[in-house]
PDB file of N, CA and C in Angstrom:
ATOM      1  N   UNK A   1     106.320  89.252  59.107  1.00  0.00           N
ATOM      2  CA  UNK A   1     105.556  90.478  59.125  1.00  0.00           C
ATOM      3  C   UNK A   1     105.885  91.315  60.371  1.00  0.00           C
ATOM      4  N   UNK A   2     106.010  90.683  61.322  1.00  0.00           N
ATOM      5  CA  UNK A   2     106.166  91.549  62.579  1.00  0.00           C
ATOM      6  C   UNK A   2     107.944  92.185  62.646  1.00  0.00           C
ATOM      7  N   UNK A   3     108.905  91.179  61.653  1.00  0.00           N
ATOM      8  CA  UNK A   3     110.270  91.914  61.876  1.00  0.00           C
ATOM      9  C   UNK A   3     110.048  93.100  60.862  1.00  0.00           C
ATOM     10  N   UNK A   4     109.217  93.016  60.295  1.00  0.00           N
ATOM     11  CA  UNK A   4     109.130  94.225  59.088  1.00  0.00           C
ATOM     12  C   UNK A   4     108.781  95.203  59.722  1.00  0.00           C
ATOM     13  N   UNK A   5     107.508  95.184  60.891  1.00  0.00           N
ATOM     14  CA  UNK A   5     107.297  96.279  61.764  1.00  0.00           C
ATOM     15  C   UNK A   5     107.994  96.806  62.767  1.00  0.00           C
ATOM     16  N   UNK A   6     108.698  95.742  63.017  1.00  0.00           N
ATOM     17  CA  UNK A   6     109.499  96.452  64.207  1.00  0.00           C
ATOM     18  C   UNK A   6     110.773  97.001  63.353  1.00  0.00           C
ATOM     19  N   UNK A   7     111.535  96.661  62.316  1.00  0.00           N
ATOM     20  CA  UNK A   7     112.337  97.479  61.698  1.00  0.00           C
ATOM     21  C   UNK A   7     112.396  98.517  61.078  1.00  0.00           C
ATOM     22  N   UNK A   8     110.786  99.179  60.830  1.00  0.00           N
ATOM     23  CA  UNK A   8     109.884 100.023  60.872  1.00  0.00           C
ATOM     24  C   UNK A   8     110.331 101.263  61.786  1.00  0.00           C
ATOM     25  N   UNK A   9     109.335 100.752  62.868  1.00  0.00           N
ATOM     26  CA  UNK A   9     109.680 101.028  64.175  1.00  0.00           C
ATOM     27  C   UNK A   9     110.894 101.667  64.718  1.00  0.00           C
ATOM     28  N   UNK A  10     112.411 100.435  65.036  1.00  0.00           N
ATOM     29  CA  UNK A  10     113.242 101.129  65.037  1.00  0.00           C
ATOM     30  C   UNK A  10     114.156 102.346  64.175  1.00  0.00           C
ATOM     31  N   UNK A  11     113.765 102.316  62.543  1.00  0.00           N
ATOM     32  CA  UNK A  11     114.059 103.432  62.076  1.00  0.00           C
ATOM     33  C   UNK A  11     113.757 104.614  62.421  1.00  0.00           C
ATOM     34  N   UNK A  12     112.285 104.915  62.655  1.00  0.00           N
ATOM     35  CA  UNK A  12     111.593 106.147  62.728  1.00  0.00           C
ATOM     36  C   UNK A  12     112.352 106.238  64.442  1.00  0.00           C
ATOM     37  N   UNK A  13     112.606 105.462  64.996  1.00  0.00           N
ATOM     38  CA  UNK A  13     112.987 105.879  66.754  1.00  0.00           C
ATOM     39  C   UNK A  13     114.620 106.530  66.620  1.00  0.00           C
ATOM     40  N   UNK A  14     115.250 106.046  65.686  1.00  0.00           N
ATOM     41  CA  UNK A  14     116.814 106.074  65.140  1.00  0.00           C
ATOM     42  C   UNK A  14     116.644 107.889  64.059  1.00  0.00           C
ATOM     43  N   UNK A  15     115.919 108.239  63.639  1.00  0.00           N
ATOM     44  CA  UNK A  15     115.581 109.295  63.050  1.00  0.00           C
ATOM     45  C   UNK A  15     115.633 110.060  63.907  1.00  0.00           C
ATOM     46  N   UNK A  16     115.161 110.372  64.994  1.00  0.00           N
ATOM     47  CA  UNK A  16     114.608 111.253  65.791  1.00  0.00           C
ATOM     48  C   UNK A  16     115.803 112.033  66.670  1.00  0.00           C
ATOM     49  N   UNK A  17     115.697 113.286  66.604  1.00  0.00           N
ATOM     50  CA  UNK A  17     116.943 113.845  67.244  1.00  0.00           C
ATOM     51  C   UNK A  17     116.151 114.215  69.035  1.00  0.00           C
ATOM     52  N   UNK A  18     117.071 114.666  69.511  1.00  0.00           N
ATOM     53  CA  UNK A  18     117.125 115.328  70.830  1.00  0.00           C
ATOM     54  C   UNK A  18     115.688 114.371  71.702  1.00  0.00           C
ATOM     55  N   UNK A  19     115.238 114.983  72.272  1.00  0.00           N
ATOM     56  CA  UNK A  19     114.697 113.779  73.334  1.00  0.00           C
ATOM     57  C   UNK A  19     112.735 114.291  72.730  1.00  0.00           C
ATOM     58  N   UNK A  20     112.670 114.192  71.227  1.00  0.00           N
ATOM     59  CA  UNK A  20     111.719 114.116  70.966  1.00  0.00           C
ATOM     60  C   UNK A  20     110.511 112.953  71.347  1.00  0.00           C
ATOM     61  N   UNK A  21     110.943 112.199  71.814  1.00  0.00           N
ATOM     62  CA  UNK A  21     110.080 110.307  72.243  1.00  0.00           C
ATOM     63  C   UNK A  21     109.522 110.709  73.771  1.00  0.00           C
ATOM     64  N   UNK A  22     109.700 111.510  74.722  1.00  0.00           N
ATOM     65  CA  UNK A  22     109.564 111.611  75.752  1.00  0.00           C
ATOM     66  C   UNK A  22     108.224 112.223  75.965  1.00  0.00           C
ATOM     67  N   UNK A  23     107.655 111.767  77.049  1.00  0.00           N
ATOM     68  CA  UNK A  23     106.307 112.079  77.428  1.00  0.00           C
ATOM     69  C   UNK A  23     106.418 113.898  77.896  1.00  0.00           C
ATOM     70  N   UNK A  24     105.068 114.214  77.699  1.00  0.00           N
ATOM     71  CA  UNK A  24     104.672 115.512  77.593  1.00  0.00           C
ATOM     72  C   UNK A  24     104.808 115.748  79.104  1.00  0.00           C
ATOM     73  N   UNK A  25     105.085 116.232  79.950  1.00  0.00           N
ATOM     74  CA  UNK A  25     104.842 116.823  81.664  1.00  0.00           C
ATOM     75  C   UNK A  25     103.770 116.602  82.130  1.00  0.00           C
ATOM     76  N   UNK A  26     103.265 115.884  82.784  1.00  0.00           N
ATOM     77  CA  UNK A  26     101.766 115.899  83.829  1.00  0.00           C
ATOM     78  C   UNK A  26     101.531 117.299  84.542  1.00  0.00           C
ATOM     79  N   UNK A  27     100.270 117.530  83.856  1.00  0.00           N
ATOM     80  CA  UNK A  27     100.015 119.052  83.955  1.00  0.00           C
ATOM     81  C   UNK A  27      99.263 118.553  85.528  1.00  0.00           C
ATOM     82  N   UNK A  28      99.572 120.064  86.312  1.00  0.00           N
ATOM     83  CA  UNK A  28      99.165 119.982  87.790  1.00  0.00           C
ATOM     84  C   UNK A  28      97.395 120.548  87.729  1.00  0.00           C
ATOM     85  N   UNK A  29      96.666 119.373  88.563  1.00  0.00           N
ATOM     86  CA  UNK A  29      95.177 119.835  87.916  1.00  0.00           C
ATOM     87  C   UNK A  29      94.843 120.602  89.805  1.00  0.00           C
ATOM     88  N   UNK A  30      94.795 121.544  89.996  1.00  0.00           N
ATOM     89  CA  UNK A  30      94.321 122.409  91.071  1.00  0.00           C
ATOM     90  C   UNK A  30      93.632 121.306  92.446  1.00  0.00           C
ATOM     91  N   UNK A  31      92.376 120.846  91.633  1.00  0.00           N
ATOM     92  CA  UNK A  31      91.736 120.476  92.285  1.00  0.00           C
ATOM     93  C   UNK A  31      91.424 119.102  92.898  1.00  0.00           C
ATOM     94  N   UNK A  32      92.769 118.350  92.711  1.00  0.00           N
ATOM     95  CA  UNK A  32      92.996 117.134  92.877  1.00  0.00           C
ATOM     96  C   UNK A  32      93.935 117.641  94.028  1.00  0.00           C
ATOM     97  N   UNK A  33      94.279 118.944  94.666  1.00  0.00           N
ATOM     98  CA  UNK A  33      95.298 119.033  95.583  1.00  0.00           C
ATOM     99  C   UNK A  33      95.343 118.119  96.952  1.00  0.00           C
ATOM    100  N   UNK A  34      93.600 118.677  97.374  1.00  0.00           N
ATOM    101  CA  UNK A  34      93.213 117.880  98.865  1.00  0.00           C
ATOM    102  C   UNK A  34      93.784 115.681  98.098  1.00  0.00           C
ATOM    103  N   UNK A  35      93.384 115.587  97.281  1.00  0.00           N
ATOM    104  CA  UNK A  35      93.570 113.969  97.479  1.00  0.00           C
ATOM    105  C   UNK A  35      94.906 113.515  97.376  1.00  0.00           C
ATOM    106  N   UNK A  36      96.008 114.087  97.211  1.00  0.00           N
ATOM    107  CA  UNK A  36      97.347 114.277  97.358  1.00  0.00           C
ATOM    108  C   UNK A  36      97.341 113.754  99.144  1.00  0.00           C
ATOM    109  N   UNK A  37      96.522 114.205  99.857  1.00  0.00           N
ATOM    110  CA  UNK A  37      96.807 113.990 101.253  1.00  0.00           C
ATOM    111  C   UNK A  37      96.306 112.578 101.409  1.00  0.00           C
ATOM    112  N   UNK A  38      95.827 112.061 100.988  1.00  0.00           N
ATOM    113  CA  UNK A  38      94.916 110.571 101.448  1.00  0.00           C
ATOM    114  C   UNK A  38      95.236 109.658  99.989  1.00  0.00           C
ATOM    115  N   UNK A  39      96.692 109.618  99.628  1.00  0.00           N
ATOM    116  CA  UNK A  39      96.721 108.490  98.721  1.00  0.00           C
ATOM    117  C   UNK A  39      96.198 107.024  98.806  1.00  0.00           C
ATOM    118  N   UNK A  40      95.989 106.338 100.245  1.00  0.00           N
ATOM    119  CA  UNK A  40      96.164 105.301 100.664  1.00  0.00           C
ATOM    120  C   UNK A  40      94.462 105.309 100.508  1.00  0.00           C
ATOM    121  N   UNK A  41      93.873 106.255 100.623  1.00  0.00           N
ATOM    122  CA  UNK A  41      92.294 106.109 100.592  1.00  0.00           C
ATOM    123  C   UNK A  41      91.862 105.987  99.595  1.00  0.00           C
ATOM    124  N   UNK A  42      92.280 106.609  98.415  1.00  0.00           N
ATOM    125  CA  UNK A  42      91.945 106.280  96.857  1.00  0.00           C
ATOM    126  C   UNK A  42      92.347 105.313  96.325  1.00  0.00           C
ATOM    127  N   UNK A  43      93.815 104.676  96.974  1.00  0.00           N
ATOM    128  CA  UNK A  43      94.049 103.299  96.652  1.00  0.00           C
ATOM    129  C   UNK A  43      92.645 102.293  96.965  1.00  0.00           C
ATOM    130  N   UNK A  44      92.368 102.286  98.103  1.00  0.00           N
ATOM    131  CA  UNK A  44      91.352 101.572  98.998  1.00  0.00           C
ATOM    132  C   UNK A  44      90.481 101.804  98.120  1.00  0.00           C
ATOM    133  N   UNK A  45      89.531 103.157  97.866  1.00  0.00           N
ATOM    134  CA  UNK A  45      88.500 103.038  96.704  1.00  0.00           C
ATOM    135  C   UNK A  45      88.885 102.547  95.465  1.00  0.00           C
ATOM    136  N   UNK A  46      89.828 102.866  95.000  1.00  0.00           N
ATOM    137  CA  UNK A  46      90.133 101.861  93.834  1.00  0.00           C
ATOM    138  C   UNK A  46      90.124 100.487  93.155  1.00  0.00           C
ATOM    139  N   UNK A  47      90.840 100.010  94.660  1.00  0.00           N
ATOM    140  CA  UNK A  47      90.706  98.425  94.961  1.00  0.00           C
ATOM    141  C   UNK A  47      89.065  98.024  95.548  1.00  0.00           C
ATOM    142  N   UNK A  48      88.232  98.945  96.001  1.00  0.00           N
ATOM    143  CA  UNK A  48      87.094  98.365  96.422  1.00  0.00           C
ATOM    144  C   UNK A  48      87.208  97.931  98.106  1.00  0.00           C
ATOM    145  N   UNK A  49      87.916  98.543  98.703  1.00  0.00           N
ATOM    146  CA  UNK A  49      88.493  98.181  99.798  1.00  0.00           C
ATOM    147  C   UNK A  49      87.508  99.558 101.137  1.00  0.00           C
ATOM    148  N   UNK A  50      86.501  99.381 101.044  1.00  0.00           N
ATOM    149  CA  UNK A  50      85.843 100.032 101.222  1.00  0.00           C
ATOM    150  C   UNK A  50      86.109 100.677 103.375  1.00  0.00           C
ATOM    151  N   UNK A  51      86.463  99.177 103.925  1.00  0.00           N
ATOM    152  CA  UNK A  51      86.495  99.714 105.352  1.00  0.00           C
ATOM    153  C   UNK A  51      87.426 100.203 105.497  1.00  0.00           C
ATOM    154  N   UNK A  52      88.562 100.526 104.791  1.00  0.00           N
ATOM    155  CA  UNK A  52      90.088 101.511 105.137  1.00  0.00           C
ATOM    156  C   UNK A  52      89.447 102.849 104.615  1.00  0.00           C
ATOM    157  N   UNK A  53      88.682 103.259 104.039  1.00  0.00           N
ATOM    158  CA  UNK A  53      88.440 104.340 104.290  1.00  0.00           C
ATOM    159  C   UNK A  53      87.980 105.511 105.924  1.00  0.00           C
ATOM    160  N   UNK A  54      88.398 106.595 105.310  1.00  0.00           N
ATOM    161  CA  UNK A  54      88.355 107.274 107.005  1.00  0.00           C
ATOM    162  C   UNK A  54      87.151 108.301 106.258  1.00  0.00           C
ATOM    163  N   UNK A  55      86.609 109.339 107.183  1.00  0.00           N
ATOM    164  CA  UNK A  55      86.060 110.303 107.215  1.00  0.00           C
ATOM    165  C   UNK A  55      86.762 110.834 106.537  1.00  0.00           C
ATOM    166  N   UNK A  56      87.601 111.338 106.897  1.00  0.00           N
ATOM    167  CA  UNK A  56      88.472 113.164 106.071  1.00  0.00           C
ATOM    168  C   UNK A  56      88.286 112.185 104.490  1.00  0.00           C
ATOM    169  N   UNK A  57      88.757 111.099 104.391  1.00  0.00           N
ATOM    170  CA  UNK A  57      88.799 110.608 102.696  1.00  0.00           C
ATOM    171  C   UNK A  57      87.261 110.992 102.237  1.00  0.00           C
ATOM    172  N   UNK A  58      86.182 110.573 103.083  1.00  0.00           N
ATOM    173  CA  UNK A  58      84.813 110.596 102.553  1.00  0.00           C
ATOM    174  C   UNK A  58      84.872 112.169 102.109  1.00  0.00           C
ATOM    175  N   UNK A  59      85.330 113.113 103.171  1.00  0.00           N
ATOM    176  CA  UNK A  59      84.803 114.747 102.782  1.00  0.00           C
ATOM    177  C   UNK A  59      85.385 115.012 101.581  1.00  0.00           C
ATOM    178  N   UNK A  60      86.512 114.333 101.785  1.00  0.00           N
ATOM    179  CA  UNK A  60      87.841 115.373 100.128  1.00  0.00           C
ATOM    180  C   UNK A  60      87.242 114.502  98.746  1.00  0.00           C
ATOM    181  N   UNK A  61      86.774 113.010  98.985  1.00  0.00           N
ATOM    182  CA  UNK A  61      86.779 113.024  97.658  1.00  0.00           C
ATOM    183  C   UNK A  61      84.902 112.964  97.132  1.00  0.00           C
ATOM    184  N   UNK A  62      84.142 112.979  98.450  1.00  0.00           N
ATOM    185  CA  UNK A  62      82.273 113.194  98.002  1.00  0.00           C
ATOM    186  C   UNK A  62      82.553 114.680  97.656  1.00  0.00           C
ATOM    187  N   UNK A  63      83.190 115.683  97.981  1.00  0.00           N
ATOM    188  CA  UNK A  63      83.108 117.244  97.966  1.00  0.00           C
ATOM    189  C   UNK A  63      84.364 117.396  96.177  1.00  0.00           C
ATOM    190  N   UNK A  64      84.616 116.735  95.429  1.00  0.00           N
ATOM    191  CA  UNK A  64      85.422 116.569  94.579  1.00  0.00           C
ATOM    192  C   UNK A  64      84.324 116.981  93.125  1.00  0.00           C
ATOM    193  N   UNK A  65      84.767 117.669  92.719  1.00  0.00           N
ATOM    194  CA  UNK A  65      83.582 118.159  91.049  1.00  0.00           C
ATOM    195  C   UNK A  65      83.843 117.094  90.224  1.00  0.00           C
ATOM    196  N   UNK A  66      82.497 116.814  89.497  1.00  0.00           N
ATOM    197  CA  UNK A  66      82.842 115.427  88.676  1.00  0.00           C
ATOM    198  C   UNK A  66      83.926 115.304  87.746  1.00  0.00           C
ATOM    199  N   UNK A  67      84.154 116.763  86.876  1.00  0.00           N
ATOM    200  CA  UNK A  67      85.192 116.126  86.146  1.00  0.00           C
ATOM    201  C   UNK A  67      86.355 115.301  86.581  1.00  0.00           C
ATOM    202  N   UNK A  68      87.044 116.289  87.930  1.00  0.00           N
ATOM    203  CA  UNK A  68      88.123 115.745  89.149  1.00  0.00           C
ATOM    204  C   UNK A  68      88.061 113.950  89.292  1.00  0.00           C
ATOM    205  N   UNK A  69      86.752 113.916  90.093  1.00  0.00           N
ATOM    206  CA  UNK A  69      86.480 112.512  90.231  1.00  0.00           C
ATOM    207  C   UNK A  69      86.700 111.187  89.092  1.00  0.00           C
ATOM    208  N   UNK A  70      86.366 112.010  88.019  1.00  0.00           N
ATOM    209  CA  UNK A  70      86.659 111.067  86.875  1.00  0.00           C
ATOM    210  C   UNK A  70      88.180 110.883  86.597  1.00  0.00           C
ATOM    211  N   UNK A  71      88.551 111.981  87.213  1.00  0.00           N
ATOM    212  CA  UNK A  71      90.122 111.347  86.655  1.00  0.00           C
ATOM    213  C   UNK A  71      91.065 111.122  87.399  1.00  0.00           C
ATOM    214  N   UNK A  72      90.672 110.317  88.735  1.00  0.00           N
ATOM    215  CA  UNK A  72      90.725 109.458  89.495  1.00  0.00           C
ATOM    216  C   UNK A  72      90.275 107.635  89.433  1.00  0.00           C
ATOM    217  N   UNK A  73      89.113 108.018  88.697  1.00  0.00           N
ATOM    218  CA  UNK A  73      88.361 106.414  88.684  1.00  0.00           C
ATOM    219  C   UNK A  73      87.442 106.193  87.526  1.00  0.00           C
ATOM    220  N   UNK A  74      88.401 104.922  86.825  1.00  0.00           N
ATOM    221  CA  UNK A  74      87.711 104.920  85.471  1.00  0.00           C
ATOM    222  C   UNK A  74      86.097 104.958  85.441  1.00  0.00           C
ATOM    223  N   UNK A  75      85.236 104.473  85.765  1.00  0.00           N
ATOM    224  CA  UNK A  75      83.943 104.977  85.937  1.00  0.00           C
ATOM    225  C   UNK A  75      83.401 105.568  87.473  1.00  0.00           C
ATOM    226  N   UNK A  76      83.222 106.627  87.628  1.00  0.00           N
ATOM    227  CA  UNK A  76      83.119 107.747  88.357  1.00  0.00           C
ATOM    228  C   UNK A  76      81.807 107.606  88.920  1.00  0.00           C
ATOM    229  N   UNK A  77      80.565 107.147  88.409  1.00  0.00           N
ATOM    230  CA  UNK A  77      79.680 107.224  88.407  1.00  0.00           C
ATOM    231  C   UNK A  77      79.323 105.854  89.418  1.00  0.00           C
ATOM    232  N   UNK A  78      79.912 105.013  89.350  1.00  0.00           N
ATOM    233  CA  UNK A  78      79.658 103.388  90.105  1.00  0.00           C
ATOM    234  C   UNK A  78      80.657 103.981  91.522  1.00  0.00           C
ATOM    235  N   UNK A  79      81.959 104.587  91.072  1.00  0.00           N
ATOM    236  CA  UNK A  79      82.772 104.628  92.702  1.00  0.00           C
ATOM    237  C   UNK A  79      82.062 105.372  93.496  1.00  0.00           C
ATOM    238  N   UNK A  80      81.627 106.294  92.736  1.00  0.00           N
ATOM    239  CA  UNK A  80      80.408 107.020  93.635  1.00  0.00           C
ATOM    240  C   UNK A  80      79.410 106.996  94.246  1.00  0.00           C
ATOM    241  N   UNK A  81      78.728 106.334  93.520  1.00  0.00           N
ATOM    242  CA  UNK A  81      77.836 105.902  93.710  1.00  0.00           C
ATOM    243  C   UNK A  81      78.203 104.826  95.349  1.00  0.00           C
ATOM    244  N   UNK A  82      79.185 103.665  95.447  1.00  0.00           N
ATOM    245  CA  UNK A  82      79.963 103.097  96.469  1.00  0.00           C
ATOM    246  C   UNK A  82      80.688 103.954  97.467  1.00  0.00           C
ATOM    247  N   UNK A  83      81.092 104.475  97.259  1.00  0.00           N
ATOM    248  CA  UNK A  83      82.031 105.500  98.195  1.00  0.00           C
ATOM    249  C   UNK A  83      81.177 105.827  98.840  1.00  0.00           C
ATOM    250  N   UNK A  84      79.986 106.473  98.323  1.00  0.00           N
ATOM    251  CA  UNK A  84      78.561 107.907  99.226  1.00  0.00           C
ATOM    252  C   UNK A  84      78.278 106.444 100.186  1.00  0.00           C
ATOM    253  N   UNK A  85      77.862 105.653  99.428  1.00  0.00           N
ATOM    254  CA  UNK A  85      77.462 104.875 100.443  1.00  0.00           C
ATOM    255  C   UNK A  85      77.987 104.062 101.640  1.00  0.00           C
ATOM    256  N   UNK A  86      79.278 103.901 101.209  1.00  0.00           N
ATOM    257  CA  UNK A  86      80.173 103.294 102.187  1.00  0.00           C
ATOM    258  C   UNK A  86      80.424 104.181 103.120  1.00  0.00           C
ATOM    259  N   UNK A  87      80.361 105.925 102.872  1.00  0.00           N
ATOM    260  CA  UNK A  87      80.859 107.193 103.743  1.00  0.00           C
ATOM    261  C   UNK A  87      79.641 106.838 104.719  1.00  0.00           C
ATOM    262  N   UNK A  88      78.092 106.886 104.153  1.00  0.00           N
ATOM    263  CA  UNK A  88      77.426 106.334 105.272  1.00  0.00           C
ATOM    264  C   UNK A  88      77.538 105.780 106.665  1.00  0.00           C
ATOM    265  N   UNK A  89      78.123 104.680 106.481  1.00  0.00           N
ATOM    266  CA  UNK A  89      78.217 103.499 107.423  1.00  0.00           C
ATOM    267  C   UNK A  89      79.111 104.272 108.740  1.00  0.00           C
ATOM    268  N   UNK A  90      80.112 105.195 108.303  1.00  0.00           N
ATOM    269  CA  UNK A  90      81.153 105.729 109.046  1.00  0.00           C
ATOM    270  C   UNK A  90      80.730 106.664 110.015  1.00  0.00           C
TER     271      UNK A  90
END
């Protein structure tokens, strides 16, 4: 069953002319500009790595509009919730 799908598969990929399979361009979202500067800090919130955060990370990403924030961190609402509070301590 599975060589049936993948021979499937490679037909429809063998069909296809010019570089139709290729991902669409990552559209540039404005307001994600400031966190471009502090990659290493969103890593850190990401990972939960809460004391490598600095100040300037707390301002750019607590001052961030929720949609922004969300598409940074699969639930937005818990990093936040962590982050505000970890910016505290600082």
């Amino acid at each position: 069953m599975n060589m049936i799908a993948l021979i499937i598969m490679l037909s429809i990929f063998t069909q296809t002319t010019g570089n139709d399979l290729a991902p669409a361009p990552h559209p540039t979202i404005p307001c994600l500009d400031n966190v471009k500067t502090i990659p290493n800090c969103v890593k850190a919130v990401f990972h939960f790595k809460f004391k490598e955060i600095t100040e300037t990370s707390c301002t750019i990403l607590l001052t961030l509009p929720d949609d922004c924030f969300g598409l940074l961190f699969p639930i937005p609402r818990v990093y936040h919730f962590l982050l505000s509070s970890a910016c505290k301590n600082i």
